[in-house]
PDB file of N, CA and C in Angstrom:
ATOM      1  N   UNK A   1      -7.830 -11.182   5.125  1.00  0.00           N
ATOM      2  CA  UNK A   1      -7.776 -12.088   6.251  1.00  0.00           C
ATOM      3  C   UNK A   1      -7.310 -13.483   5.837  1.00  0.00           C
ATOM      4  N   UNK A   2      -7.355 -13.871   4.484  1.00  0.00           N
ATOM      5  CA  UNK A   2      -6.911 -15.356   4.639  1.00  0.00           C
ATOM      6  C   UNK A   2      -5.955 -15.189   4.208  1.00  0.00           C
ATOM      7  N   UNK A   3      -5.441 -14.453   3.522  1.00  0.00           N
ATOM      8  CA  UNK A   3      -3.388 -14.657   3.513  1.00  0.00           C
ATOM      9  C   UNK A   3      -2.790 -14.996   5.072  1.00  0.00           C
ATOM     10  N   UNK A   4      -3.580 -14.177   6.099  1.00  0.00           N
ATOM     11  CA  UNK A   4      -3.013 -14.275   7.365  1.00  0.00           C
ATOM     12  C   UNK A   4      -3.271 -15.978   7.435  1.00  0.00           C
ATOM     13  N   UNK A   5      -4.396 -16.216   7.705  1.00  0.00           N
ATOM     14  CA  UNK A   5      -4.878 -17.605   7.626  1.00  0.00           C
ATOM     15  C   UNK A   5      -3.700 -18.678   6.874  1.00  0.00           C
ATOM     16  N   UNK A   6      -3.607 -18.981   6.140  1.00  0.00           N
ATOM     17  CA  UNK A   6      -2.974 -19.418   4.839  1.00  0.00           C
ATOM     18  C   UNK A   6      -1.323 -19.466   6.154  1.00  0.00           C
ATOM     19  N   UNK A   7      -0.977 -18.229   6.201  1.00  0.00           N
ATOM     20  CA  UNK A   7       0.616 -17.850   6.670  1.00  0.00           C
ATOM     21  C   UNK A   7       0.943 -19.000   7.947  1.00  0.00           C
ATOM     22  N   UNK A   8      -0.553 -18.784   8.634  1.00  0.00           N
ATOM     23  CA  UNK A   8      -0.892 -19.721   9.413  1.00  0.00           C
ATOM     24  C   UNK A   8      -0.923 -21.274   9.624  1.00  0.00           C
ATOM     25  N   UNK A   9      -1.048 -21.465   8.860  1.00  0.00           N
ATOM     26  CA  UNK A   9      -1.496 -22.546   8.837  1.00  0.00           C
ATOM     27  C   UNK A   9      -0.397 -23.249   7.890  1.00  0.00           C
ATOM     28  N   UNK A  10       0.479 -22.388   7.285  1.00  0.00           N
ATOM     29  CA  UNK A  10       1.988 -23.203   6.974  1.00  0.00           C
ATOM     30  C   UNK A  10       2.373 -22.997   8.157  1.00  0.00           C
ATOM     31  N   UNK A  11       2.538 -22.213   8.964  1.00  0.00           N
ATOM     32  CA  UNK A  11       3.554 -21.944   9.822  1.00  0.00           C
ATOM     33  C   UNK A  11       3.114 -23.015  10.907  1.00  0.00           C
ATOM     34  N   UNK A  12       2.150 -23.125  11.133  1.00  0.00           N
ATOM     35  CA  UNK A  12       1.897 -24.414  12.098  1.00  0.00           C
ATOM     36  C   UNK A  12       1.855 -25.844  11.888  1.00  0.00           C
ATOM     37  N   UNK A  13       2.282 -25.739  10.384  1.00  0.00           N
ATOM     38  CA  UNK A  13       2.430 -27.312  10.175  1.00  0.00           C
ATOM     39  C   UNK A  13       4.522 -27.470   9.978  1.00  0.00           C
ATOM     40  N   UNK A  14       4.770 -26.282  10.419  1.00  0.00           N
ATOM     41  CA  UNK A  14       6.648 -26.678  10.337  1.00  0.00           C
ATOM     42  C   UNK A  14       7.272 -26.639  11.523  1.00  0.00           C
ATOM     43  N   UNK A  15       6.275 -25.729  12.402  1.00  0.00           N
ATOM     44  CA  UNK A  15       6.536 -25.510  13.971  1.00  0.00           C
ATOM     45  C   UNK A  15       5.566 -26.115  14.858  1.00  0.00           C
ATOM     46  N   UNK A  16       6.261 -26.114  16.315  1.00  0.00           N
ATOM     47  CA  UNK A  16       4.999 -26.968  17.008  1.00  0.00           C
ATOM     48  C   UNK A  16       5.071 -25.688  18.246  1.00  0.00           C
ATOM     49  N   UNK A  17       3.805 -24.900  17.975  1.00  0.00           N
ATOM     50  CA  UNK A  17       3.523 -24.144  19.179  1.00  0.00           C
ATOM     51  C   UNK A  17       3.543 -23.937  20.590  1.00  0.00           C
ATOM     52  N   UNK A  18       4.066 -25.757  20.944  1.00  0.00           N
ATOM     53  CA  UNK A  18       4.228 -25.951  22.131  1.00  0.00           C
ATOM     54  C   UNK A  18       5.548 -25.781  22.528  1.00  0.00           C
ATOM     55  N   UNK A  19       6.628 -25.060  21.658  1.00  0.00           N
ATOM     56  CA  UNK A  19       7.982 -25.493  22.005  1.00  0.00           C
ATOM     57  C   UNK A  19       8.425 -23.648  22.887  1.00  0.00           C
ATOM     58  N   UNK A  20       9.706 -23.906  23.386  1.00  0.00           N
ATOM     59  CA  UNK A  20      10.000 -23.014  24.205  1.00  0.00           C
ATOM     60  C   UNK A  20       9.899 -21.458  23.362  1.00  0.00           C
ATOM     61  N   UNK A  21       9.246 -20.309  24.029  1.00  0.00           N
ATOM     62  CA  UNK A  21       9.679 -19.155  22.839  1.00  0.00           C
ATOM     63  C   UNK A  21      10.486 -18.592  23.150  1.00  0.00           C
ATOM     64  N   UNK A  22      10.381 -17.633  22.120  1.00  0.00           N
ATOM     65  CA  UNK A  22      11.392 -17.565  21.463  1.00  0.00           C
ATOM     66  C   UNK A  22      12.558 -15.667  22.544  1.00  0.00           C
ATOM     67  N   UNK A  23      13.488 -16.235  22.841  1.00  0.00           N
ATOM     68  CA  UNK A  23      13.697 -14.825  23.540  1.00  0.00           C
ATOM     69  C   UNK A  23      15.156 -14.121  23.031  1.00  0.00           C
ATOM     70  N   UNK A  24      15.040 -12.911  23.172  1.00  0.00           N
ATOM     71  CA  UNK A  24      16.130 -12.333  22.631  1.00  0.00           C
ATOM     72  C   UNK A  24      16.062 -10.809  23.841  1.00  0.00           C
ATOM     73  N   UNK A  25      17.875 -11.110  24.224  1.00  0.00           N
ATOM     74  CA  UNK A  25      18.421 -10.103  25.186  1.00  0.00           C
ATOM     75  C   UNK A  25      18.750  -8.663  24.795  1.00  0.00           C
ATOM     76  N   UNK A  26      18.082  -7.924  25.331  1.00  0.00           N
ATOM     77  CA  UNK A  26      17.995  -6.366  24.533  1.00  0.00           C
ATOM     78  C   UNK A  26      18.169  -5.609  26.084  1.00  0.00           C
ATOM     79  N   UNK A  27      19.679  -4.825  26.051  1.00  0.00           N
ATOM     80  CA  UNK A  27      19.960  -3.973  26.936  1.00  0.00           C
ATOM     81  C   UNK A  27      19.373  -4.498  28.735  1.00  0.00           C
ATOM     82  N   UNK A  28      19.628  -4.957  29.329  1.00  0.00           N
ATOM     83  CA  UNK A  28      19.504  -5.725  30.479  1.00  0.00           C
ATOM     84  C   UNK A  28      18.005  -6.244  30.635  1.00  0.00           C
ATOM     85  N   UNK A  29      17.305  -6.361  29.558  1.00  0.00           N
ATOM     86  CA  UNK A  29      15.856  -6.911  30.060  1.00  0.00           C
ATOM     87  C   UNK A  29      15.805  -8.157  28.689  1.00  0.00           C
ATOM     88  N   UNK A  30      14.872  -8.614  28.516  1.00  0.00           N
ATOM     89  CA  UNK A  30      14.737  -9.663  28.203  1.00  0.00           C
ATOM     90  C   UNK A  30      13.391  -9.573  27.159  1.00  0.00           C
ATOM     91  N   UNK A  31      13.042 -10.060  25.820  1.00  0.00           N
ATOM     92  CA  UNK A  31      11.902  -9.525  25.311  1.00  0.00           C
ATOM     93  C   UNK A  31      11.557 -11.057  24.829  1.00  0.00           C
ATOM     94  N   UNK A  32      10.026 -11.330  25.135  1.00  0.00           N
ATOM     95  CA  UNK A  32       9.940 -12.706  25.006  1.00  0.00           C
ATOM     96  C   UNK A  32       8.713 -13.074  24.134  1.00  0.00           C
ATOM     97  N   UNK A  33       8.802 -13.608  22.795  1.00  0.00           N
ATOM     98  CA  UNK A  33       7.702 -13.807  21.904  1.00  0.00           C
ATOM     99  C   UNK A  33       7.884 -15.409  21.573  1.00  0.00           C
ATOM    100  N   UNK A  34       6.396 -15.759  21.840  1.00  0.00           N
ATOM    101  CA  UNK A  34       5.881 -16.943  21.063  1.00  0.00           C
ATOM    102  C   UNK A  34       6.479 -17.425  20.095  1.00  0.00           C
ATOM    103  N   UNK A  35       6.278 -16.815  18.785  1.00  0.00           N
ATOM    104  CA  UNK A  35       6.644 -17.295  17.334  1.00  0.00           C
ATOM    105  C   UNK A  35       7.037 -16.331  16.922  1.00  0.00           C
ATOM    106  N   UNK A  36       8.606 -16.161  15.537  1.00  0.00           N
ATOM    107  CA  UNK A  36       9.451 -15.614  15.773  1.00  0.00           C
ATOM    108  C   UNK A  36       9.816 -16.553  14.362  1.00  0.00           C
ATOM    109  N   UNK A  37       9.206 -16.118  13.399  1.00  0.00           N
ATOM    110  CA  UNK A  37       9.868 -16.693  11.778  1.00  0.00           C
ATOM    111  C   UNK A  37      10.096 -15.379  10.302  1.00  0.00           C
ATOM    112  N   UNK A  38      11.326 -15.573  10.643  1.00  0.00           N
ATOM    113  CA  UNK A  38      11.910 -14.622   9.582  1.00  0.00           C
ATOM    114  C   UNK A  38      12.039 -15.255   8.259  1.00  0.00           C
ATOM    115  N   UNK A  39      11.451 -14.309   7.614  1.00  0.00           N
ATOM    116  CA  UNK A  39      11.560 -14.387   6.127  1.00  0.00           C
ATOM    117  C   UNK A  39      12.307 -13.776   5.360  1.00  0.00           C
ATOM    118  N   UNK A  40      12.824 -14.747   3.805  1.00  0.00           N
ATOM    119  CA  UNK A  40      13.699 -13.723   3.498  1.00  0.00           C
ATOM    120  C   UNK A  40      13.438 -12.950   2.575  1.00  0.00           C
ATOM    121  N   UNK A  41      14.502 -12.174   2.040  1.00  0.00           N
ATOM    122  CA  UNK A  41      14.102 -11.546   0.505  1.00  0.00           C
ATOM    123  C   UNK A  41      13.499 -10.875   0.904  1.00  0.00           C
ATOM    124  N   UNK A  42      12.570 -10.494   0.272  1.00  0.00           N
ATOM    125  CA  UNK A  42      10.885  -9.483   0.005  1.00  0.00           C
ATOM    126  C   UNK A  42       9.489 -10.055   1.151  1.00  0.00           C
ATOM    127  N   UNK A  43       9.875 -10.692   1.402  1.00  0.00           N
ATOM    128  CA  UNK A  43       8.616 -12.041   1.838  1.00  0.00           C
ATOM    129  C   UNK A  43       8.144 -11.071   3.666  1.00  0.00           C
ATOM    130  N   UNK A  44       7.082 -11.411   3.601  1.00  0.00           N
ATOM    131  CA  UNK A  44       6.238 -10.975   5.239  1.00  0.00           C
ATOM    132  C   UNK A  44       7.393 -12.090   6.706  1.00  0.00           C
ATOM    133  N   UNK A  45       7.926 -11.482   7.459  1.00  0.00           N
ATOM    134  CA  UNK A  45       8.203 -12.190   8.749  1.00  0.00           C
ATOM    135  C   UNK A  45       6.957 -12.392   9.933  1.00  0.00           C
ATOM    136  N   UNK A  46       6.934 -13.154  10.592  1.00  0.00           N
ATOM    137  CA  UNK A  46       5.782 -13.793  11.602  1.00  0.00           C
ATOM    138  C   UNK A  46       6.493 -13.516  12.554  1.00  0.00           C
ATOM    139  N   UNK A  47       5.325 -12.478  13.694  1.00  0.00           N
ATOM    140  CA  UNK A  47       5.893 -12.516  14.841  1.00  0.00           C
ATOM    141  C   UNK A  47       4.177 -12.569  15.694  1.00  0.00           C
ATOM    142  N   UNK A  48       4.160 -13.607  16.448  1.00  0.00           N
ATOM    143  CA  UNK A  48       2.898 -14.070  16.922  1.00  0.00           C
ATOM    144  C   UNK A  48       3.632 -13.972  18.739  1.00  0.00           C
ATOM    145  N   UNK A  49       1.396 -13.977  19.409  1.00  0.00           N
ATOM    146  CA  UNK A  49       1.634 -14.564  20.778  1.00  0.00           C
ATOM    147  C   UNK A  49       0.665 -15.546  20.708  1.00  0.00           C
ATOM    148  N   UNK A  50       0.812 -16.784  21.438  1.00  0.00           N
ATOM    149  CA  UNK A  50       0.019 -17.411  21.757  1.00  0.00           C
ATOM    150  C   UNK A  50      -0.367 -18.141  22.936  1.00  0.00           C
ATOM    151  N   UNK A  51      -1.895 -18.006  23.335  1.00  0.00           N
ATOM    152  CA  UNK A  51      -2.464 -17.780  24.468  1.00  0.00           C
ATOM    153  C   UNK A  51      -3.583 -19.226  24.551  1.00  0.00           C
ATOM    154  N   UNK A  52      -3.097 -20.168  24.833  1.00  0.00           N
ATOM    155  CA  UNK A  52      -3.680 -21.430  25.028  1.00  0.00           C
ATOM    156  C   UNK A  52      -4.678 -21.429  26.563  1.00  0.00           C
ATOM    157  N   UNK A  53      -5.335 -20.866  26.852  1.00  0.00           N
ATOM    158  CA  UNK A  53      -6.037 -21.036  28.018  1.00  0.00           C
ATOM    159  C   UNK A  53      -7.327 -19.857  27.891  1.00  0.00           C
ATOM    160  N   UNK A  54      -8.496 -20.355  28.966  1.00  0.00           N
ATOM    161  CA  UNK A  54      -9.737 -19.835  29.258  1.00  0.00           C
ATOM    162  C   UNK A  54      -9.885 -18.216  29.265  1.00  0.00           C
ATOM    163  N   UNK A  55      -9.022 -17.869  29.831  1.00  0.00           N
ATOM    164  CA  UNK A  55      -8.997 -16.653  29.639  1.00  0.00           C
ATOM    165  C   UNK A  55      -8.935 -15.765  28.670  1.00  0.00           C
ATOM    166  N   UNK A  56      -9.769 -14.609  28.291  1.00  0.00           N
ATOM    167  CA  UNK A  56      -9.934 -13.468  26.927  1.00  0.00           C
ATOM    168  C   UNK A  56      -8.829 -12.914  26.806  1.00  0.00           C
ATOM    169  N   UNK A  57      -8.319 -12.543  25.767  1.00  0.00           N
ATOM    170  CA  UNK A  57      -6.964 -11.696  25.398  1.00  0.00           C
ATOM    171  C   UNK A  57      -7.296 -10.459  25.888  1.00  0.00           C
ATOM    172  N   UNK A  58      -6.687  -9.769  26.790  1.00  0.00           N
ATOM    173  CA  UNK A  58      -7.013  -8.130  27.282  1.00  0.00           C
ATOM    174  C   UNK A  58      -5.922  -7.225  26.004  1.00  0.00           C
ATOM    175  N   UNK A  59      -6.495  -5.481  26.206  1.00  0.00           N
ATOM    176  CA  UNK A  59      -6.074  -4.596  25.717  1.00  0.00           C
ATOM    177  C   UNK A  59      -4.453  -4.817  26.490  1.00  0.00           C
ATOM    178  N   UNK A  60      -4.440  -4.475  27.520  1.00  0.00           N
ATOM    179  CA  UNK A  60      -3.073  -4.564  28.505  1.00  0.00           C
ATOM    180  C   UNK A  60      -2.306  -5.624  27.674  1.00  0.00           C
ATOM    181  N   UNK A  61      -2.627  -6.596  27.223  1.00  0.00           N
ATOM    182  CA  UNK A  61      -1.880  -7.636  26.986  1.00  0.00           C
ATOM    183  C   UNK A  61      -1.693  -7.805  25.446  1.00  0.00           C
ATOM    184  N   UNK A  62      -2.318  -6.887  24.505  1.00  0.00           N
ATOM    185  CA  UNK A  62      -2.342  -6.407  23.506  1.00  0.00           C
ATOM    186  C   UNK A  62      -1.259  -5.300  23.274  1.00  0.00           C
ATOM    187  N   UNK A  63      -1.069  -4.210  23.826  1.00  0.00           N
ATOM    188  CA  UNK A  63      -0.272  -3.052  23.972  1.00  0.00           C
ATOM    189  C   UNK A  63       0.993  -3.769  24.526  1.00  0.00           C
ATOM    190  N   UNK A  64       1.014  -4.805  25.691  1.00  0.00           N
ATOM    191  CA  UNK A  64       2.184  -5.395  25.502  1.00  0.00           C
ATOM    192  C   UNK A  64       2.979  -5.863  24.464  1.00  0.00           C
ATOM    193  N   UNK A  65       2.435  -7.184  23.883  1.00  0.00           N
ATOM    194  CA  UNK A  65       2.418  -7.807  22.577  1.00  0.00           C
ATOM    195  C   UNK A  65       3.697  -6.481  21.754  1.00  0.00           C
ATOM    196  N   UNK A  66       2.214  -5.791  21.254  1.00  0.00           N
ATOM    197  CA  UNK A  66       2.933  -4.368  20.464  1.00  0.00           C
ATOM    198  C   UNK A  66       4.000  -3.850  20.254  1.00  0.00           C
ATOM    199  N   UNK A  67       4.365  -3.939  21.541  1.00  0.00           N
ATOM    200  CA  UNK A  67       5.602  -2.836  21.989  1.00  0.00           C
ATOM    201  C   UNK A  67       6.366  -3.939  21.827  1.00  0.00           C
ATOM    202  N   UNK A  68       6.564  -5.586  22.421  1.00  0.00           N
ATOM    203  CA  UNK A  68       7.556  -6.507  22.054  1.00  0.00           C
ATOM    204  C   UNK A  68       7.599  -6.628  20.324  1.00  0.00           C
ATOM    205  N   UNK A  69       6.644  -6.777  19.873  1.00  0.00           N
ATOM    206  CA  UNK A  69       6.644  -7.498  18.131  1.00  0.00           C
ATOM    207  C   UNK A  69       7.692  -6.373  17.619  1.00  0.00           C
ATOM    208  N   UNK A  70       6.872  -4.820  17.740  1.00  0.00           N
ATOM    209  CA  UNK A  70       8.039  -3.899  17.456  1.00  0.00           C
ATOM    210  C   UNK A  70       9.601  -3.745  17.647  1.00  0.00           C
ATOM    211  N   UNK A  71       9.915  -4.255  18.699  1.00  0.00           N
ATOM    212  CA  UNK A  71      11.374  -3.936  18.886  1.00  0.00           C
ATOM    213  C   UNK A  71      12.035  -5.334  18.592  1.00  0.00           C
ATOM    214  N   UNK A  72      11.252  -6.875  18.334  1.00  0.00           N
ATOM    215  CA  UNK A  72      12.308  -7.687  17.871  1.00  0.00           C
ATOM    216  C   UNK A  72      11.758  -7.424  16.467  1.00  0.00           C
ATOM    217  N   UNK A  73      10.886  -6.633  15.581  1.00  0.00           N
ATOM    218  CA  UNK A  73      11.288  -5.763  14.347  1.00  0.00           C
ATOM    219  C   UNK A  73      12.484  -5.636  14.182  1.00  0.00           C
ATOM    220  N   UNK A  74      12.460  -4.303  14.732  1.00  0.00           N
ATOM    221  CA  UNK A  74      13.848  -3.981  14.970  1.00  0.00           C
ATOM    222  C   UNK A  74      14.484  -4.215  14.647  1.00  0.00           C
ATOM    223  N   UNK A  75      14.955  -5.073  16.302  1.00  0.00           N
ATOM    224  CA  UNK A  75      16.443  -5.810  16.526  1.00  0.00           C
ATOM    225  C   UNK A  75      16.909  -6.899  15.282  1.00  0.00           C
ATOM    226  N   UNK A  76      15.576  -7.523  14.382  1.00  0.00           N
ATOM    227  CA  UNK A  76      15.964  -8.301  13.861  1.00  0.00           C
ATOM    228  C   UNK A  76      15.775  -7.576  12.670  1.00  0.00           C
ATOM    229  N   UNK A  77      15.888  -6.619  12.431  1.00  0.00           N
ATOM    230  CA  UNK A  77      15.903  -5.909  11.046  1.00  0.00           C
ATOM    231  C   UNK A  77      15.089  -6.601   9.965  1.00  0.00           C
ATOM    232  N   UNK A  78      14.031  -6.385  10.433  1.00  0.00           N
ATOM    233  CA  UNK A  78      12.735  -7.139   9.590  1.00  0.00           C
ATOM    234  C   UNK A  78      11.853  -5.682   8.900  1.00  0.00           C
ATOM    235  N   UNK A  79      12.005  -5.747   7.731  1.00  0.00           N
ATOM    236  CA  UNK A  79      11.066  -4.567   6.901  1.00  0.00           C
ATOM    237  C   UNK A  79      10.141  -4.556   7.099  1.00  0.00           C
ATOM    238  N   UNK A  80       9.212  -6.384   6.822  1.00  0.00           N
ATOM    239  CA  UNK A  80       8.138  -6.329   6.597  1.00  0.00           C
ATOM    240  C   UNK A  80       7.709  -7.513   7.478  1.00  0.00           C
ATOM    241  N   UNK A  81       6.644  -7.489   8.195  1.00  0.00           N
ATOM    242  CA  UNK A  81       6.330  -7.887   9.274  1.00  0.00           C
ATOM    243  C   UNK A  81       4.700  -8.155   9.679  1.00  0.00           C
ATOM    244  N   UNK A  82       4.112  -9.389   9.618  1.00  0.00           N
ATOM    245  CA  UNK A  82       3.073  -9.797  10.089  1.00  0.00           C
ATOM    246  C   UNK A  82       2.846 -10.181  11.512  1.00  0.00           C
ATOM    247  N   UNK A  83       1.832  -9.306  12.280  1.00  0.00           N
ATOM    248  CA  UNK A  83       2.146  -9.434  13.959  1.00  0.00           C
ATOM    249  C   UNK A  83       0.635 -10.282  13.790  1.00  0.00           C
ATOM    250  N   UNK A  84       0.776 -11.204  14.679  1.00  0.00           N
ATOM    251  CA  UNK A  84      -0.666 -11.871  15.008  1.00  0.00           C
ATOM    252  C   UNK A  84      -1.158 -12.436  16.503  1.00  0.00           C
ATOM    253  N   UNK A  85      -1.991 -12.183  16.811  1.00  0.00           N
ATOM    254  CA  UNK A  85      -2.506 -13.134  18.591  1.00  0.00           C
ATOM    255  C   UNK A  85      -3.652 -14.243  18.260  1.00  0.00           C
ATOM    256  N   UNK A  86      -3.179 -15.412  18.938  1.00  0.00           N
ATOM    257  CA  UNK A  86      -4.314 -16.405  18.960  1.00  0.00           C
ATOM    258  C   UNK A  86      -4.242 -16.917  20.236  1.00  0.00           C
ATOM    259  N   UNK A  87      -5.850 -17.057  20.650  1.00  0.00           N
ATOM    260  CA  UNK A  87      -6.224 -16.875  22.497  1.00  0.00           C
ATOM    261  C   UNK A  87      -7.217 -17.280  21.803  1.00  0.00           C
ATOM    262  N   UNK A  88      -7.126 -19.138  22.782  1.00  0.00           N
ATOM    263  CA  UNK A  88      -8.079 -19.874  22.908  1.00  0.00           C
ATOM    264  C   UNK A  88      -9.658 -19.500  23.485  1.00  0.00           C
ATOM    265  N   UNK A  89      -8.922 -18.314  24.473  1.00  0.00           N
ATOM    266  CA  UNK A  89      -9.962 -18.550  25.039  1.00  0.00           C
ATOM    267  C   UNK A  89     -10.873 -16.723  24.815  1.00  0.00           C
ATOM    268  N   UNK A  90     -10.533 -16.433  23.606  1.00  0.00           N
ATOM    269  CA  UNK A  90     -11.254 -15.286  22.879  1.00  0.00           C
ATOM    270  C   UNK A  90     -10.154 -13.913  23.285  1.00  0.00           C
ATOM    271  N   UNK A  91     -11.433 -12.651  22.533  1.00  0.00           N
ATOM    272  CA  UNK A  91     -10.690 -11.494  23.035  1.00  0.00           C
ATOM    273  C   UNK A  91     -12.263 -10.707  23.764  1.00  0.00           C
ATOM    274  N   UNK A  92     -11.333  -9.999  24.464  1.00  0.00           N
ATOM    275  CA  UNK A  92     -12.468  -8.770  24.721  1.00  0.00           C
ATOM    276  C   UNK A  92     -13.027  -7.981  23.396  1.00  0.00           C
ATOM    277  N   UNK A  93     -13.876  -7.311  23.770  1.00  0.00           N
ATOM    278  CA  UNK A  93     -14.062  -6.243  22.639  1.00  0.00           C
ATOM    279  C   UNK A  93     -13.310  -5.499  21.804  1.00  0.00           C
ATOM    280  N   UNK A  94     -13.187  -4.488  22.936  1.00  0.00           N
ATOM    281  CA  UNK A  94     -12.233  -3.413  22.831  1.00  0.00           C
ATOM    282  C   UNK A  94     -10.909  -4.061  22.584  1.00  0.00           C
ATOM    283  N   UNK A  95     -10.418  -5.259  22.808  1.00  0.00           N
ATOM    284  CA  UNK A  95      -9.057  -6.036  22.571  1.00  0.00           C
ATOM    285  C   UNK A  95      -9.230  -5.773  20.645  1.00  0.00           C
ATOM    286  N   UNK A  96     -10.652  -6.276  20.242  1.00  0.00           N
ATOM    287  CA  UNK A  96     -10.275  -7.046  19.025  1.00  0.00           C
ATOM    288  C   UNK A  96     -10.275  -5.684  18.608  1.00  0.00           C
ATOM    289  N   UNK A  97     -10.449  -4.387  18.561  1.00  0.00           N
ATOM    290  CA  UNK A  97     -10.110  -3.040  18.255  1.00  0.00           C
ATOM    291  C   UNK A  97      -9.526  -2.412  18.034  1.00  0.00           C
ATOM    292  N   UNK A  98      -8.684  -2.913  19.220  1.00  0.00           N
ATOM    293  CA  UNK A  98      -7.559  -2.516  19.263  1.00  0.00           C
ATOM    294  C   UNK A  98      -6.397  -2.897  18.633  1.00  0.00           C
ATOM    295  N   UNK A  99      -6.619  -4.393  18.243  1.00  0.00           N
ATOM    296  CA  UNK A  99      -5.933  -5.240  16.645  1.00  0.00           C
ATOM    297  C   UNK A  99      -5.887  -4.923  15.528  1.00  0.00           C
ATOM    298  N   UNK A 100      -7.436  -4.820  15.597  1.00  0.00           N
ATOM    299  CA  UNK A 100      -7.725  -3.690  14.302  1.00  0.00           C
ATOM    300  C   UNK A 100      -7.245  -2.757  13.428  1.00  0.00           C
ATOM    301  N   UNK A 101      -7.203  -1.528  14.695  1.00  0.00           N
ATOM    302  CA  UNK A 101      -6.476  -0.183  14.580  1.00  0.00           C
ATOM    303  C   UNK A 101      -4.888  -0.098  14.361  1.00  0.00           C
ATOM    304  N   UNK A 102      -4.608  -1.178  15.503  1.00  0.00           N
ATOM    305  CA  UNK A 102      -2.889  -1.710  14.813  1.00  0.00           C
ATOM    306  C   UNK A 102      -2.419  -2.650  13.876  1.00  0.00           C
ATOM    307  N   UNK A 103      -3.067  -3.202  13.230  1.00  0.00           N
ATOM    308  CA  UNK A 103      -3.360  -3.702  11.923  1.00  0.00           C
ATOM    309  C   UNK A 103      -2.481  -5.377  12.400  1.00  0.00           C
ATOM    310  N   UNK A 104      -3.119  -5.565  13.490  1.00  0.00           N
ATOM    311  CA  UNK A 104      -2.649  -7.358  14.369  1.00  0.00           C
ATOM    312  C   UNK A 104      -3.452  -8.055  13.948  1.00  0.00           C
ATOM    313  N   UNK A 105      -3.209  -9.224  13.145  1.00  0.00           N
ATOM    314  CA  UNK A 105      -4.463 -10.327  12.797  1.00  0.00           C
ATOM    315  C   UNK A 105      -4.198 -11.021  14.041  1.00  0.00           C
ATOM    316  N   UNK A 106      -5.841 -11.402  13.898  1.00  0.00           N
ATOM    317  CA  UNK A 106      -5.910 -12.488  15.444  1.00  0.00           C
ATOM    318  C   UNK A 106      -7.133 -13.698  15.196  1.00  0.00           C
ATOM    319  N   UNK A 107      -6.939 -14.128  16.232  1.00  0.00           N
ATOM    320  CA  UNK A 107      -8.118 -15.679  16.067  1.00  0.00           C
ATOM    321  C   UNK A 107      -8.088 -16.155  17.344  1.00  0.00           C
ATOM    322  N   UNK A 108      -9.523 -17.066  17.274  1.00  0.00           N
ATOM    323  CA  UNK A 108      -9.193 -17.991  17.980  1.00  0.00           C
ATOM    324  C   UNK A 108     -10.218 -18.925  17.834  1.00  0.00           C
ATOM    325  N   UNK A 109      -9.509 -19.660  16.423  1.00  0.00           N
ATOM    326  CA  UNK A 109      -9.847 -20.948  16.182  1.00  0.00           C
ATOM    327  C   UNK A 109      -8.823 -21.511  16.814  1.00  0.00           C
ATOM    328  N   UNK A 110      -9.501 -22.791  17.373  1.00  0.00           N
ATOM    329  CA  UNK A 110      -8.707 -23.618  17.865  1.00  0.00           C
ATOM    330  C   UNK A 110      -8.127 -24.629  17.023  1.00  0.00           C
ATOM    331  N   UNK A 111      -8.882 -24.690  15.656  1.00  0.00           N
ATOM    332  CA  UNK A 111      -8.122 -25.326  14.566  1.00  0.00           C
ATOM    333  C   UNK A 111      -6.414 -25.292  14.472  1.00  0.00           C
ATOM    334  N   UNK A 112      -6.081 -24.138  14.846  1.00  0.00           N
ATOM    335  CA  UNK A 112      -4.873 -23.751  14.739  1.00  0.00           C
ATOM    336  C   UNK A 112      -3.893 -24.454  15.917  1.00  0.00           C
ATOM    337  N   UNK A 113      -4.527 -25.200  16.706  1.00  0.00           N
ATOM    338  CA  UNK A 113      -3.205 -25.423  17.883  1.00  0.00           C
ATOM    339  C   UNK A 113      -3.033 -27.101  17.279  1.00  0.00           C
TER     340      UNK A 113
END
């Protein structure tokens, strides 16, 4: 857990979370992620969502996530790939489980915004 941490916490001191994300056009729809930092060489790529408000991160919105982080994989021909969610305002249970099982680091320290 703290390499994720660590990845973090460079990555938020070079980017500012508040800026527009990041989108890329795939066959007439549109796939739209937060944070979106490719690495090179050998090195882990960052593909995050982030969820600044009261509301708990749901499963629904987890399985979304998923299916986007995967295909700008993909598209961006990324080997190796760190997916993460941070939601201010927590997760459900079954959310953080479901991170788990798909091997998504998540948080929600607010340290991080």
């Amino acid at each position: 857990m703290e390499n994720w941490k660590n990845a973090l916490k460079l990555l938020s001191s070079r980017i500012s979370l508040n800026r527009e994300p990041v989108i890329f056009g795939i066959r007439q729809k549109d796939i739209q992620v937060d944070i979106f930092a490719k690495a090179g060489g050998d090195d882990y790529s960052l593909i995050g969502e982030v969820k600044n408000r009261k509301a708990k991160f749901s499963v629904k919105e987890a399985k979304i996530f998923l299916a986007k982080a995967l295909e700008v994989q993909q598209l961006e021909n990324v080997s190796k790939a760190l997916f993460f969610v941070f939601s201010a305002g927590g997760f459900f249970q079954n959310t953080i489980q479901f991170l788990q099982e798909n091997k998504i680091a998540w948080s929600d320290d607010k340290k991080f915004l």
